[in-house]
C-alpha atoms as a PDB file:
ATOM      1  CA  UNK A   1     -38.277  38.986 199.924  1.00  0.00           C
ATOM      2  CA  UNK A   2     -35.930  36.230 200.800  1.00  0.00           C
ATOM      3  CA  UNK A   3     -33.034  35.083 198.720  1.00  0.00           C
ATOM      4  CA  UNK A   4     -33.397  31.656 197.346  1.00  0.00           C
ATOM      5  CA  UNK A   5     -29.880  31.626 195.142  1.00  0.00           C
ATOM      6  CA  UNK A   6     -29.384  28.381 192.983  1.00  0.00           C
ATOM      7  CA  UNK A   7     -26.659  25.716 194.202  1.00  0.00           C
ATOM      8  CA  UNK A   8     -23.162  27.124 194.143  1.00  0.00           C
ATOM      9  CA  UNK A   9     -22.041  23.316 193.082  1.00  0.00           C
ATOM     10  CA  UNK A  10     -22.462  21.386 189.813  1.00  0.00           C
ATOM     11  CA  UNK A  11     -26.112  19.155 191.425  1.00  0.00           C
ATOM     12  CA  UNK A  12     -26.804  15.555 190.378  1.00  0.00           C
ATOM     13  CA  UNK A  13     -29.781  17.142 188.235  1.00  0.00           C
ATOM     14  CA  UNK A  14     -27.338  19.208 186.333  1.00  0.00           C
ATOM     15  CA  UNK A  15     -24.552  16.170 185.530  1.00  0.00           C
ATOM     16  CA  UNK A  16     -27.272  14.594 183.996  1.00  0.00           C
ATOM     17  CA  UNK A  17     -28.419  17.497 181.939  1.00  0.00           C
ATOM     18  CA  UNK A  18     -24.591  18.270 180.524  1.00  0.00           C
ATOM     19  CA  UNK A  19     -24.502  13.897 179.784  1.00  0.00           C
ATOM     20  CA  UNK A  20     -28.196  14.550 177.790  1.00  0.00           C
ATOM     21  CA  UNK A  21     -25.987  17.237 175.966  1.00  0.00           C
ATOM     22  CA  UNK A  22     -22.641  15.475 175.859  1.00  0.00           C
ATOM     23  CA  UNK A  23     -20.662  19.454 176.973  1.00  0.00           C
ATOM     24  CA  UNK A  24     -19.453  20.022 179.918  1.00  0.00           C
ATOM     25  CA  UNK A  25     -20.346  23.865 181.172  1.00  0.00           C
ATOM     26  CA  UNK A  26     -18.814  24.971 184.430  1.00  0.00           C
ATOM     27  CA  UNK A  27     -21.476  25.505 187.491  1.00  0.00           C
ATOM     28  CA  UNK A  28     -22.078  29.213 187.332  1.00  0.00           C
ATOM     29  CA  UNK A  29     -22.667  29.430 184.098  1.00  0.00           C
ATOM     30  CA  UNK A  30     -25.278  26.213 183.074  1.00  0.00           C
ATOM     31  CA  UNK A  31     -26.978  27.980 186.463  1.00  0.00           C
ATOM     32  CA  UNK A  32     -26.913  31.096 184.515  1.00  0.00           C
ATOM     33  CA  UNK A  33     -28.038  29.292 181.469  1.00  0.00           C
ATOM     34  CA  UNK A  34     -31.183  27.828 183.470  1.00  0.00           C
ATOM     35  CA  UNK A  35     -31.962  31.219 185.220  1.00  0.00           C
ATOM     36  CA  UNK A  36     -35.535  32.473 183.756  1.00  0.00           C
ATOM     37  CA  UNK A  37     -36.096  36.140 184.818  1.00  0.00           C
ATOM     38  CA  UNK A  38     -39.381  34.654 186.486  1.00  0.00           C
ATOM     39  CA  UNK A  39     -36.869  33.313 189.370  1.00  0.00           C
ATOM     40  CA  UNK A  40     -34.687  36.188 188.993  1.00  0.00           C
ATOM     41  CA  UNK A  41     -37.247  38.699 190.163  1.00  0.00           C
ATOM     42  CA  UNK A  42     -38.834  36.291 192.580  1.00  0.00           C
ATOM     43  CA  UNK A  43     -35.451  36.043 194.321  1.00  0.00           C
ATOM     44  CA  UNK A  44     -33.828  39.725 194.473  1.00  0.00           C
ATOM     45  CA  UNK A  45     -33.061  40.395 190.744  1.00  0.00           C
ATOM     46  CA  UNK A  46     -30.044  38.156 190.600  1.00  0.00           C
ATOM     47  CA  UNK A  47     -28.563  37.666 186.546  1.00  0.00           C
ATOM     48  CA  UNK A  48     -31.207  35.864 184.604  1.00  0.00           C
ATOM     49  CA  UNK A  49     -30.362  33.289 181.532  1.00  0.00           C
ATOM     50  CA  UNK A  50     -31.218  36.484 178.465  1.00  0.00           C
ATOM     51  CA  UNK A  51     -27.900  37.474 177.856  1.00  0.00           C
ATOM     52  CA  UNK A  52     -26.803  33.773 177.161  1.00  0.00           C
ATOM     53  CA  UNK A  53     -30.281  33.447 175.316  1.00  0.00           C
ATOM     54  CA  UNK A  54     -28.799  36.216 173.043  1.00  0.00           C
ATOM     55  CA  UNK A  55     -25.398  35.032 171.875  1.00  0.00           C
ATOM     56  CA  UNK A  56     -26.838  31.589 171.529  1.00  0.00           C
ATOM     57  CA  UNK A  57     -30.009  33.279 169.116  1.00  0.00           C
ATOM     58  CA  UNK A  58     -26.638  33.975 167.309  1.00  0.00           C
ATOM     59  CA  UNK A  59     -24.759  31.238 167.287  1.00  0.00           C
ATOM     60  CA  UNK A  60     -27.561  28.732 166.198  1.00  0.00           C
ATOM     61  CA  UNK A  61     -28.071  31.523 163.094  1.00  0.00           C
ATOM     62  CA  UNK A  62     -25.147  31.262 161.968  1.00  0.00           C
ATOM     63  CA  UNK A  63     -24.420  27.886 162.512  1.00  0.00           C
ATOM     64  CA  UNK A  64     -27.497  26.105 160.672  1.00  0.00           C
ATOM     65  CA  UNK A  65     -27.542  29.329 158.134  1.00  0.00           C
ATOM     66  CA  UNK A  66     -23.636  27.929 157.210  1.00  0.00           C
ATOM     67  CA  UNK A  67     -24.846  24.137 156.940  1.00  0.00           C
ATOM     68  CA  UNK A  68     -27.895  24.832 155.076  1.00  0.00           C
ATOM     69  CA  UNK A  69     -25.423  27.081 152.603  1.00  0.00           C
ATOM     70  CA  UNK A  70     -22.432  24.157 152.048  1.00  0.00           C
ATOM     71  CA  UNK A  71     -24.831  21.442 151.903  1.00  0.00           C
ATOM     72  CA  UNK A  72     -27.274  23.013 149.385  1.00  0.00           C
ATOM     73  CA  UNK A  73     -25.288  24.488 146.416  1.00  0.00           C
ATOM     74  CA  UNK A  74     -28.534  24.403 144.109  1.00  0.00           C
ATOM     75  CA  UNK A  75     -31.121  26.219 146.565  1.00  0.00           C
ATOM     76  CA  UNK A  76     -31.975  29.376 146.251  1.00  0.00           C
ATOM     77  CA  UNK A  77     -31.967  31.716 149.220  1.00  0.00           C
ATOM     78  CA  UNK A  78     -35.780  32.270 149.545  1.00  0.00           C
ATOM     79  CA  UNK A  79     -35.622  28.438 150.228  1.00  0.00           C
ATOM     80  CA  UNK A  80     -32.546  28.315 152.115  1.00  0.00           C
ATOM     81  CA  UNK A  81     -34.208  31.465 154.179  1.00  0.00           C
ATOM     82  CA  UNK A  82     -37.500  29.195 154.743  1.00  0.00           C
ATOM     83  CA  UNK A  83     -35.404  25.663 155.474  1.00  0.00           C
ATOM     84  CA  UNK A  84     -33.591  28.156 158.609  1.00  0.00           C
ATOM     85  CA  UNK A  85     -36.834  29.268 159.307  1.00  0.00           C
ATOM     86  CA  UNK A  86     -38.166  26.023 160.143  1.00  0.00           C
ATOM     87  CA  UNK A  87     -35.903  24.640 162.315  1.00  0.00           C
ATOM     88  CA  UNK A  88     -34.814  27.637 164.491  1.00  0.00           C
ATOM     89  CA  UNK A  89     -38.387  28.528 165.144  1.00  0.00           C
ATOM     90  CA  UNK A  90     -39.582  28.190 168.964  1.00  0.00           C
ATOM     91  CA  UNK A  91     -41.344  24.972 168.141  1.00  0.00           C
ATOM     92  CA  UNK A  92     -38.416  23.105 166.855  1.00  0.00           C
ATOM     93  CA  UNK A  93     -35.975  24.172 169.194  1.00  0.00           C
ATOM     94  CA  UNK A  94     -38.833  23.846 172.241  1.00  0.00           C
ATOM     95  CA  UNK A  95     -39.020  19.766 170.749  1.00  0.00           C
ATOM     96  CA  UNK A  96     -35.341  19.484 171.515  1.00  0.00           C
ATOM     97  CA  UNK A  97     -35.359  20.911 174.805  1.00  0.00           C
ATOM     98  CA  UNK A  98     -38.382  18.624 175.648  1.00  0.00           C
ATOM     99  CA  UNK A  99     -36.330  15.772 174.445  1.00  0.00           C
ATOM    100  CA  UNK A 100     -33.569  16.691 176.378  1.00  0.00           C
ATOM    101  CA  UNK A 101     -35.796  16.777 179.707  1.00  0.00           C
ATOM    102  CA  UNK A 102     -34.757  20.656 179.969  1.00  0.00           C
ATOM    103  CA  UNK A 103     -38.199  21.672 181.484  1.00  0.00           C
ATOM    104  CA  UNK A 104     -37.104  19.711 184.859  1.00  0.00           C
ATOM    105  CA  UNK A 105     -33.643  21.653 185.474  1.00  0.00           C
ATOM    106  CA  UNK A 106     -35.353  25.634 184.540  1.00  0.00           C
ATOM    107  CA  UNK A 107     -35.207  28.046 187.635  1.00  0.00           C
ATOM    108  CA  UNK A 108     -39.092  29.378 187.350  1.00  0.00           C
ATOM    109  CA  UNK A 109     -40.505  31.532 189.473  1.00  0.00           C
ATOM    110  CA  UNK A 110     -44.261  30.513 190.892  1.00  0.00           C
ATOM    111  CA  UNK A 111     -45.957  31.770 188.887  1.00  0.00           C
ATOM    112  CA  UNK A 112     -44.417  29.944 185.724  1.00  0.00           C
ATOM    113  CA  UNK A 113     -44.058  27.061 187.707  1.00  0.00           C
ATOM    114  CA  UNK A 114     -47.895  27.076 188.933  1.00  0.00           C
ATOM    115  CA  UNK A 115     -49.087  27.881 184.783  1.00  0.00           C
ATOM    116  CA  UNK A 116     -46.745  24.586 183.548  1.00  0.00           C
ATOM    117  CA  UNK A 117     -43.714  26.794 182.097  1.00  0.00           C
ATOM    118  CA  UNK A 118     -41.744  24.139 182.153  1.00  0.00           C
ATOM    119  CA  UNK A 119     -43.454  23.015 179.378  1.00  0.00           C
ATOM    120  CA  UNK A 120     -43.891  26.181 177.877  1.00  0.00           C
ATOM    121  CA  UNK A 121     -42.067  26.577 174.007  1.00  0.00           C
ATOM    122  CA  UNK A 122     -41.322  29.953 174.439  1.00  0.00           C
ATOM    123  CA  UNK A 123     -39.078  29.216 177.577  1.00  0.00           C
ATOM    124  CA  UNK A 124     -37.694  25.859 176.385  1.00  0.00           C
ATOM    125  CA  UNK A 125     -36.645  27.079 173.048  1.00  0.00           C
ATOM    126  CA  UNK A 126     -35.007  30.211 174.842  1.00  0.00           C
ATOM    127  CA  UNK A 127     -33.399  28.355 177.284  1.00  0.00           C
ATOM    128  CA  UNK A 128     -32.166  25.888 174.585  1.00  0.00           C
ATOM    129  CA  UNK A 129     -30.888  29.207 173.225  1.00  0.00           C
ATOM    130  CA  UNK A 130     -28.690  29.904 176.237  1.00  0.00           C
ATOM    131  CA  UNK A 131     -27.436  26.711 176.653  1.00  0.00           C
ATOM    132  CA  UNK A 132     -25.674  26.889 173.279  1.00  0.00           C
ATOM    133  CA  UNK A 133     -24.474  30.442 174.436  1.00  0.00           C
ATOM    134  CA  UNK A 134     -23.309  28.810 177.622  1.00  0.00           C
ATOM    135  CA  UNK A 135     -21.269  26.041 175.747  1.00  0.00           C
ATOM    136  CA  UNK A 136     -19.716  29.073 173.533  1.00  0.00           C
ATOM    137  CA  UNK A 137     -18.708  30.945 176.976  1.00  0.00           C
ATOM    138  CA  UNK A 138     -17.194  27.866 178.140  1.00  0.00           C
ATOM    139  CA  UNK A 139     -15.270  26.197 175.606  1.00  0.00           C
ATOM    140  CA  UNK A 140     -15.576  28.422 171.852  1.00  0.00           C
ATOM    141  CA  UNK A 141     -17.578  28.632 169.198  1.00  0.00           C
ATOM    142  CA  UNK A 142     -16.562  24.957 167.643  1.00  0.00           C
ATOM    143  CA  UNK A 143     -17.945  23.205 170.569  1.00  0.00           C
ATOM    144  CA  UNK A 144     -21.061  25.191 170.521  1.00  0.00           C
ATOM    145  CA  UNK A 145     -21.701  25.015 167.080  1.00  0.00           C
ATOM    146  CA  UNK A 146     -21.163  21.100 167.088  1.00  0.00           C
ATOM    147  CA  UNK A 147     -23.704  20.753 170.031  1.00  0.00           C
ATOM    148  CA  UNK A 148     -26.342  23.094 167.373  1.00  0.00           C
ATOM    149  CA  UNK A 149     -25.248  20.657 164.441  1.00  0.00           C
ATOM    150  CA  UNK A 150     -25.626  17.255 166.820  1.00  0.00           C
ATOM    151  CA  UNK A 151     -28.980  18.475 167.984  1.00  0.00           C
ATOM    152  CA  UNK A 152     -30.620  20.492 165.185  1.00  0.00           C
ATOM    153  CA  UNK A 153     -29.076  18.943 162.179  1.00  0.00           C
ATOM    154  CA  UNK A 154     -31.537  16.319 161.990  1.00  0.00           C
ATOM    155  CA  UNK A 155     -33.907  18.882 161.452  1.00  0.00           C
ATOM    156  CA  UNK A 156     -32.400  20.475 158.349  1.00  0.00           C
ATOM    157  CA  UNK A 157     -32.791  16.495 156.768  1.00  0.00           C
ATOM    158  CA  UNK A 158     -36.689  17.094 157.694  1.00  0.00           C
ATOM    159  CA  UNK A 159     -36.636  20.198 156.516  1.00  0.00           C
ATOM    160  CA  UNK A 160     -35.468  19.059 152.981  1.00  0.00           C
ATOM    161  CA  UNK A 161     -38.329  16.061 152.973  1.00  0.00           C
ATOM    162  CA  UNK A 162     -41.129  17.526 154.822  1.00  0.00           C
ATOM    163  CA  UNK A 163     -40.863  21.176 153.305  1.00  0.00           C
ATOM    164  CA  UNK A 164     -39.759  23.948 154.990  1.00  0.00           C
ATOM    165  CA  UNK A 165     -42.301  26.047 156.779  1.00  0.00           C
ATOM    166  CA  UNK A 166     -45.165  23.620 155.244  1.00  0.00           C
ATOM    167  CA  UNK A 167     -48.464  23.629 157.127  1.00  0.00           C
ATOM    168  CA  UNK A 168     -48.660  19.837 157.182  1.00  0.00           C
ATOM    169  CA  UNK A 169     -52.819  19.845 157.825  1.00  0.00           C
ATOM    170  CA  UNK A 170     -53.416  21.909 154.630  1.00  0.00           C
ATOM    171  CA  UNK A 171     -51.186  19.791 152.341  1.00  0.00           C
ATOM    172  CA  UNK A 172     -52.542  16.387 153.760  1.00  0.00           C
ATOM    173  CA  UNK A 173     -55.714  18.115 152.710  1.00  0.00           C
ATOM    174  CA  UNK A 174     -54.189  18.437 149.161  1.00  0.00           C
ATOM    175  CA  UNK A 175     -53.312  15.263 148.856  1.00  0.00           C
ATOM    176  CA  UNK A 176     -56.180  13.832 150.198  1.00  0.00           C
ATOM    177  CA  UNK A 177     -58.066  15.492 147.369  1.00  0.00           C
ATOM    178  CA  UNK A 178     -55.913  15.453 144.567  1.00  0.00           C
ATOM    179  CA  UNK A 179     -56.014  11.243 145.258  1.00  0.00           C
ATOM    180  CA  UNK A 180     -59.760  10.711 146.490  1.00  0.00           C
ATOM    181  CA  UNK A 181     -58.520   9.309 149.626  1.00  0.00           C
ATOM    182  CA  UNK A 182     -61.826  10.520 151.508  1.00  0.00           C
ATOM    183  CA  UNK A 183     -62.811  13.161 155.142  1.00  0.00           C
ATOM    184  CA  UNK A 184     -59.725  13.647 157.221  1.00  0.00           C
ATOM    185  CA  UNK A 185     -60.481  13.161 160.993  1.00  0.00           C
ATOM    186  CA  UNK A 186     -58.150  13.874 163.954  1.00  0.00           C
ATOM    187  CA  UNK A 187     -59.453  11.312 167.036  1.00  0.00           C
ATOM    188  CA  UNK A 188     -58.304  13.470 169.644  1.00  0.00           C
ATOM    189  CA  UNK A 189     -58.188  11.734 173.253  1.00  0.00           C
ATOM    190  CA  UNK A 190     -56.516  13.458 176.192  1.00  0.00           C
ATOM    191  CA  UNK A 191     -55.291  11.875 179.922  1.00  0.00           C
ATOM    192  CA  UNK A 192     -53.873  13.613 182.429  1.00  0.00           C
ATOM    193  CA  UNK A 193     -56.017  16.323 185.497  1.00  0.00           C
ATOM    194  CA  UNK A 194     -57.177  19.484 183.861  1.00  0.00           C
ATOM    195  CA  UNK A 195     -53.916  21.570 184.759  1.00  0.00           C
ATOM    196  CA  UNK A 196     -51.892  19.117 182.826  1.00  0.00           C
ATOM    197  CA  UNK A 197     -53.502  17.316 179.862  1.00  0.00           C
ATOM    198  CA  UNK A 198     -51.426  15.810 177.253  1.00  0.00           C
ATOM    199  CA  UNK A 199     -53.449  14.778 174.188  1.00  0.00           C
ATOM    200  CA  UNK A 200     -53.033  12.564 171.740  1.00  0.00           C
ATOM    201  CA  UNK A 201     -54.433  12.615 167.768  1.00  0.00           C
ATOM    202  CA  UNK A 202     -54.703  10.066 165.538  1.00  0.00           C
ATOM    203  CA  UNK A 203     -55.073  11.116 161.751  1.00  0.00           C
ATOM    204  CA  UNK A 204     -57.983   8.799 159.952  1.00  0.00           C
ATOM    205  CA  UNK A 205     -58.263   9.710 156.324  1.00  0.00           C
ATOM    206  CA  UNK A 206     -61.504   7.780 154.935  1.00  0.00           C
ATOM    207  CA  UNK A 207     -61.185   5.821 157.633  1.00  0.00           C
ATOM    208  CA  UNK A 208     -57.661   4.808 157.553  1.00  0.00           C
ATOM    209  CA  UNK A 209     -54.903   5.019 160.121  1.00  0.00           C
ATOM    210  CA  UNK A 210     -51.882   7.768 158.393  1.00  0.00           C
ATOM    211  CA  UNK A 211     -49.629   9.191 161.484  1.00  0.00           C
ATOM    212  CA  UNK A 212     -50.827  10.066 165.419  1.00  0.00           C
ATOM    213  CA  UNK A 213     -48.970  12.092 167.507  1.00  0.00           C
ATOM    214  CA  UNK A 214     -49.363  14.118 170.932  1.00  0.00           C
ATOM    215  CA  UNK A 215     -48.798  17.309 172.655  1.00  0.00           C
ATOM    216  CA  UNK A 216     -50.157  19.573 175.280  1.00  0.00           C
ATOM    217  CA  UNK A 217     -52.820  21.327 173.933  1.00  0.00           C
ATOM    218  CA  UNK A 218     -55.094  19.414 171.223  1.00  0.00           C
ATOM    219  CA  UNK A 219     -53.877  21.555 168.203  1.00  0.00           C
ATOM    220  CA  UNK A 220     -50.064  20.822 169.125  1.00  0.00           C
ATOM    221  CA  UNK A 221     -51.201  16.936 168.820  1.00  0.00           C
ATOM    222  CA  UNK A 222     -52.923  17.233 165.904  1.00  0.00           C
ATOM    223  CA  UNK A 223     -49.969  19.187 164.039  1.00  0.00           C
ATOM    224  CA  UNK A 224     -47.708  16.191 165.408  1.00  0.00           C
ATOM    225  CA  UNK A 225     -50.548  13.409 164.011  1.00  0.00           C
ATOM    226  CA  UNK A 226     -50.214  15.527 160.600  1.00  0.00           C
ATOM    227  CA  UNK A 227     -46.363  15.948 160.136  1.00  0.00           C
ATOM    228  CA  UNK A 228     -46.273  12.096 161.067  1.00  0.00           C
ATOM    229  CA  UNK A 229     -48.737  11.386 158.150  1.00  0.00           C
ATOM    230  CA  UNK A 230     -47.508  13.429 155.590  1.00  0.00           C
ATOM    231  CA  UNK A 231     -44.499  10.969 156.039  1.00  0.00           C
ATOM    232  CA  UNK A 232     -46.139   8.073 155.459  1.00  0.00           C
ATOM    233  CA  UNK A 233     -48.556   9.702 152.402  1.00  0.00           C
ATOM    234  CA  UNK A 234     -45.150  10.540 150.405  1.00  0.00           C
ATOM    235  CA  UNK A 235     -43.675   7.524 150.820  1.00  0.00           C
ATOM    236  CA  UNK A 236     -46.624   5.531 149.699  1.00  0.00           C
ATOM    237  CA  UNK A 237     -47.773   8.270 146.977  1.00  0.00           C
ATOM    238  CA  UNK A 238     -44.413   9.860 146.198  1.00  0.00           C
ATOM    239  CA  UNK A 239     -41.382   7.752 146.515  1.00  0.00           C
ATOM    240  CA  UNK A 240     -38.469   9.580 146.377  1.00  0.00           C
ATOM    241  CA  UNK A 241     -40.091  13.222 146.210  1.00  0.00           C
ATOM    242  CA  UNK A 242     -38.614  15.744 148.422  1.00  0.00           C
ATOM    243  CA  UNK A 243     -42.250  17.270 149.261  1.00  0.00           C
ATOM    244  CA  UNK A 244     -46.091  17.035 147.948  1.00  0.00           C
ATOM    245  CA  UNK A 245     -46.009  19.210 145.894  1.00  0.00           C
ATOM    246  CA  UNK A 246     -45.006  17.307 142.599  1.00  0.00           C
ATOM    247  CA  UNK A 247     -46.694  14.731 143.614  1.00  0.00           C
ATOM    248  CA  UNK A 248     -50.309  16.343 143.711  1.00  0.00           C
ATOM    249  CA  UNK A 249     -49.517  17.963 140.957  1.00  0.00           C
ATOM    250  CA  UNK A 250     -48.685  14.696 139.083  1.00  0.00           C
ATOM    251  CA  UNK A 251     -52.445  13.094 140.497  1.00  0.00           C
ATOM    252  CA  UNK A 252     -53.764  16.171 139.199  1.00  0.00           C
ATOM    253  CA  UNK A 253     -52.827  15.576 135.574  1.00  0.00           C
ATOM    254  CA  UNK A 254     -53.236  11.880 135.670  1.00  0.00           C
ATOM    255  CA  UNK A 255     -56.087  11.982 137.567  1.00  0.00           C
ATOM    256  CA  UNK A 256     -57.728  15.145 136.655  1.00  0.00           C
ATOM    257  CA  UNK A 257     -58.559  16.061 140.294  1.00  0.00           C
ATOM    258  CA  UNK A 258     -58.163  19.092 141.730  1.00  0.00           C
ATOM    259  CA  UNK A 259     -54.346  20.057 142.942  1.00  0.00           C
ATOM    260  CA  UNK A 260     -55.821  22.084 145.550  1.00  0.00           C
ATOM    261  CA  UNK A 261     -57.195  21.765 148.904  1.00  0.00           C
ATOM    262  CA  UNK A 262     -60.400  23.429 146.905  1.00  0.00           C
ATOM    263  CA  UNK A 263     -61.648  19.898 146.579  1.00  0.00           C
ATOM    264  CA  UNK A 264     -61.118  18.339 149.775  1.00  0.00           C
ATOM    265  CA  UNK A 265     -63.149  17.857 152.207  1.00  0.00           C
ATOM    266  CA  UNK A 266     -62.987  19.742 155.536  1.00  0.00           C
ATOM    267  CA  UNK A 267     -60.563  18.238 157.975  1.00  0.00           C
ATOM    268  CA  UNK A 268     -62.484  17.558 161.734  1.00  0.00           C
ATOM    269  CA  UNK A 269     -61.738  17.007 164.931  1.00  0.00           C
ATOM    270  CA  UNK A 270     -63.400  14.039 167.141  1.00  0.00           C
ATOM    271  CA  UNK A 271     -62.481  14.506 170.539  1.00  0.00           C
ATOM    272  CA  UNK A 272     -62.784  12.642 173.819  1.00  0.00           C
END
């Protein structure tokens, strides 16, 4: 098996990676940090990215965990605990990376590279992961936990107004029934040749237009259609609410319709 090692030197592809993440990481370690052990064993078992991937697990812990406390006096910890949750979890941090353009710069064996790893969450959220451990190894834990704060902290603010841990689909379904809005329908189109769709949803409730959003697998795009919505169904039904959940109960009393998704009809999918 030959040898493929990454560049010894700082590459054009990797300046532009540290200016995404305004740090500056020394060679051998962001090539560390973009190691997946896919590469590692394709290429003699050379040091893959997990260690990193562990003390960054860590640091973005305890970093959010010490926001969430200082800047929420009144919550209690099972919603402090849920609020983490949310935006540590693969999917959130996998949306940064993706923002980022981390997929491009990952050292993947074939076989990821060949099943579209580079745009899998699981290795974009731990690679996120290892970049903040990188940024500790290189310059402390303040710089590392104000890259977690400059790229997760808008996250906690969604957190607060979208509900931690929410499933955004069942509570548009709520809402749709508590306010006799009418059938939910995702219009689900995709583009792309079979080994690398993208879709796109667009959330129709009784015909109307609420959020669309897209992602690589239909159910990704319709959870990004639905989180988009329930935006734009709290600020027309809820002004100033933090969540739905006072506000179906509210069209419950005053309308007497059901505050449950009991009453609603089934959400559906209409695909290309």
């Amino acid at each position: 098996m030959s040898v493929e090692l990454p560049s010894p030197e700082l590459t054009d592809g990797h300046k532009l990676l540290l200016k995404r993440l305004g740090v500056s990481i020394d060679a051998g370690t962001l090539r560390l940090a973009l190691t997946h052990r896919s590469y590692a064993y394709e290429n003699g078992g050379i040091p893959t990215n997990e260690r990193l991937e562990f003390l960054g697990d860590s640091i973005l812990g305890f970093s959010v965990t010490d926001a969430l406390y200082r800047d929420n006096p009144s919550l209690p910890e099972g919603e402090l605990a849920k609020r983490r949750s949310s935006v540590v979890s693969t999917r959130a941090l996998a949306s940064i990376a993706r923002s980022l353009g981390v997929g491009e710069f990952i050292y993947l064996g074939q076989g990821e590279r060949l099943t579209k790893g580079r745009n899998k969450d699981s290795i974009l959220a731990d690679t996120m992961e290892s970049l903040f451990g990188a940024t500790y190894i290189s310059h402390g834990i303040e710089a590392a936990r104000e890259l977690v704060m400059r790229l997760v902290g808008p996250l906690l603010a969604d957190a607060a107004v979208l509900g931690a841990g929410t499933d955004w689909k069942t509570n548009i379904q709520e809402i749709a029934a508590a306010r006799h809005l009418g059938a939910i329908v995702y219009d689900i189109t995709g583009t792309g040749p079979d080994h690398d769709r993208t879709f796109a949803a667009q959330l129709l409730i009784g015909g109307v237009a609420y959020g669309a959003g897209t992602g690589p697998s239909k159910k990704e795009a319709e959870r990004a259609a639905a989180a988009e919505g329930w935006i734009v169904l709290e600020k027309r039904f809820a002004p100033g609410s933090p969540a739905f959940a006072s506000s179906a109960s509210t069209a419950s009393a005053s309308d007497g319709a059901p505050s449950t998704a009991s009453g609603a009809p089934a959400a559906t999918s209409a695909s290309e």
